[in-house]
Each structure stands twice: as C-alpha cells, then as structure tokens.
Protein backbone atom coordinates (compact mmCIF):
# COMPACT_ATOMS: atom_id res chain seq x y z
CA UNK A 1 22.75 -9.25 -8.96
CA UNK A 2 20.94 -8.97 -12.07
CA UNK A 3 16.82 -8.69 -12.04
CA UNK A 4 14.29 -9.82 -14.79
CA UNK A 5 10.92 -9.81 -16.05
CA UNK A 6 10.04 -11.61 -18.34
CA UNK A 7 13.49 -11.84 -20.68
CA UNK A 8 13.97 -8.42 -19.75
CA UNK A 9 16.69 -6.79 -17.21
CA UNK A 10 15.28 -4.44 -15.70
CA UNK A 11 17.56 -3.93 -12.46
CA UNK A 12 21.42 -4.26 -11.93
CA UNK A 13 22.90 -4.03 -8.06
CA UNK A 14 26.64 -4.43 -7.42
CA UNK A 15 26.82 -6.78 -4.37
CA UNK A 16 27.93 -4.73 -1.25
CA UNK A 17 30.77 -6.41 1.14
CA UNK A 18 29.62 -3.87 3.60
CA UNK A 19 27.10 -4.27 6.36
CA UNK A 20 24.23 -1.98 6.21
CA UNK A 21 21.57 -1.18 3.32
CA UNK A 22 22.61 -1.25 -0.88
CA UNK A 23 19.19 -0.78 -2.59
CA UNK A 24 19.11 2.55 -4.32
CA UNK A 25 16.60 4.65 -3.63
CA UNK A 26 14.72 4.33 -6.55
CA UNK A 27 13.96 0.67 -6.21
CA UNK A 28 12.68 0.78 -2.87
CA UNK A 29 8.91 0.97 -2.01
CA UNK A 30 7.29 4.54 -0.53
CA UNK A 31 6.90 3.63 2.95
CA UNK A 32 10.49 2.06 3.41
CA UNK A 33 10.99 5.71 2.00
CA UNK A 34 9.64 7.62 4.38
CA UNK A 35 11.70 5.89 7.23
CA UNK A 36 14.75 6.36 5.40
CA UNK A 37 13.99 10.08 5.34
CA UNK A 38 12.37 10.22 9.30
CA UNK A 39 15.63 8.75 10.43
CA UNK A 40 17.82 11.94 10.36
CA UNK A 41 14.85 13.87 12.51
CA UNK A 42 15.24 14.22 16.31
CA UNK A 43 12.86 15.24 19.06
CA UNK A 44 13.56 18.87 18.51
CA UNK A 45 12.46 18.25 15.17
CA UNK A 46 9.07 17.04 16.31
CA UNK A 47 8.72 19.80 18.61
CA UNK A 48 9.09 23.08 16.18
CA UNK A 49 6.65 21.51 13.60
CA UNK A 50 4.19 20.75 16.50
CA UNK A 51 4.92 24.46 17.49
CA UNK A 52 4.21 25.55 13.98
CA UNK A 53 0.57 24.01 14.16
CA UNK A 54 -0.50 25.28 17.12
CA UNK A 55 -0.33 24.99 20.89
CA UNK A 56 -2.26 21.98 21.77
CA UNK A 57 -0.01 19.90 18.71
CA UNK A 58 2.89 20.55 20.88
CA UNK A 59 1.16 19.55 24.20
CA UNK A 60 0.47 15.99 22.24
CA UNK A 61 3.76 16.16 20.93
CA UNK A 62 5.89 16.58 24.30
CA UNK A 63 3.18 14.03 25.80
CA UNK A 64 4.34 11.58 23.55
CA UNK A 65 7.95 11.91 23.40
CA UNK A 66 8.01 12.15 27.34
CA UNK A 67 6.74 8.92 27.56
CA UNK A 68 8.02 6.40 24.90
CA UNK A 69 8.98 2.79 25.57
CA UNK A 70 11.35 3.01 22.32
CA UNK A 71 12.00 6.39 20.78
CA UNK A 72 11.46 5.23 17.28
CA UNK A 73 7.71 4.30 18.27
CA UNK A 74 7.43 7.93 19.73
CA UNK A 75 8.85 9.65 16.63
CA UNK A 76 6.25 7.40 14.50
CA UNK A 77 3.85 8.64 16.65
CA UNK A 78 4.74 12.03 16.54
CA UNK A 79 5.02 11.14 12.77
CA UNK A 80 1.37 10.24 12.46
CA UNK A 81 0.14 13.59 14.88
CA UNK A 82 2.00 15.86 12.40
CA UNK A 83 0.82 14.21 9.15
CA UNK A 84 -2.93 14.65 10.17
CA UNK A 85 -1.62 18.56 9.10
CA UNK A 86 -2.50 17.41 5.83
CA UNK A 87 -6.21 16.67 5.94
C-alpha cells in the first residue's frame, strides 16, 4: 500500500498475509507507542518500580493489581500511579 500527500509518497507498507499488527514503528502515533512498549511488563514489573518510589507507591500498587476486573486496566492503572514519578 502506497501513501500520498499531495503528489507526494510519503509511506510504502508491504501488505502482511499474517494476522496480527504490520505498521512500523515509526508511523504509528505516541500513545499506540506506549502500549506497544507496556505490553512486555508484568505485575512484578509494577511492583519493583513502586518499590523504588517508596513504600506507600507499592501499597497503591499491590491494591490495584489485587483487585482488577481485567489485568490490562490494572497495569494502566499502575501505569498512570508510576508516571505521576515524573511531576
């Protein structure tokens, strides 16, 4: 599949016969990213960063992940606990 703007090409994908995702990386949007790249972390993950912050992280943390309905809605919620980190 060919992609253009304007009379430009600016993107070329091979068609994939395969089931499962063929964008490359660099043509997909931040936040699709950032799931991509959460997908190979596991509960034990969660936990040792939580550790790493301090004492009542992990309390939040384990509350969380003891407690999910789905697992990937804990591990976004653990996601969103560990990014406030940053601010």
């Amino acid at each position: 599949m060919e992609v253009y703007l304007n009379t430009q090409r600016i993107a070329l994908h091979k068609r994939s016969f395969i089931a499962g995702r063929s964008t490359e990386d660099a043509h997909m949007p931040e936040n699709h990213l950032e799931y991509q790249h959460s997908k190979g972390r596991n509960a034990a993950f969660y936990l040792e960063e939580a550790e790493v912050i301090g004492m009542y992280t992990l309390k939040a943390v384990e509350k969380v992940l003891a407690s999910p309905k789905y697992v990937s809605h804990a591990y976004r919620s653990c996601e969103g606990i560990l990014s406030l980190r940053k601010k």
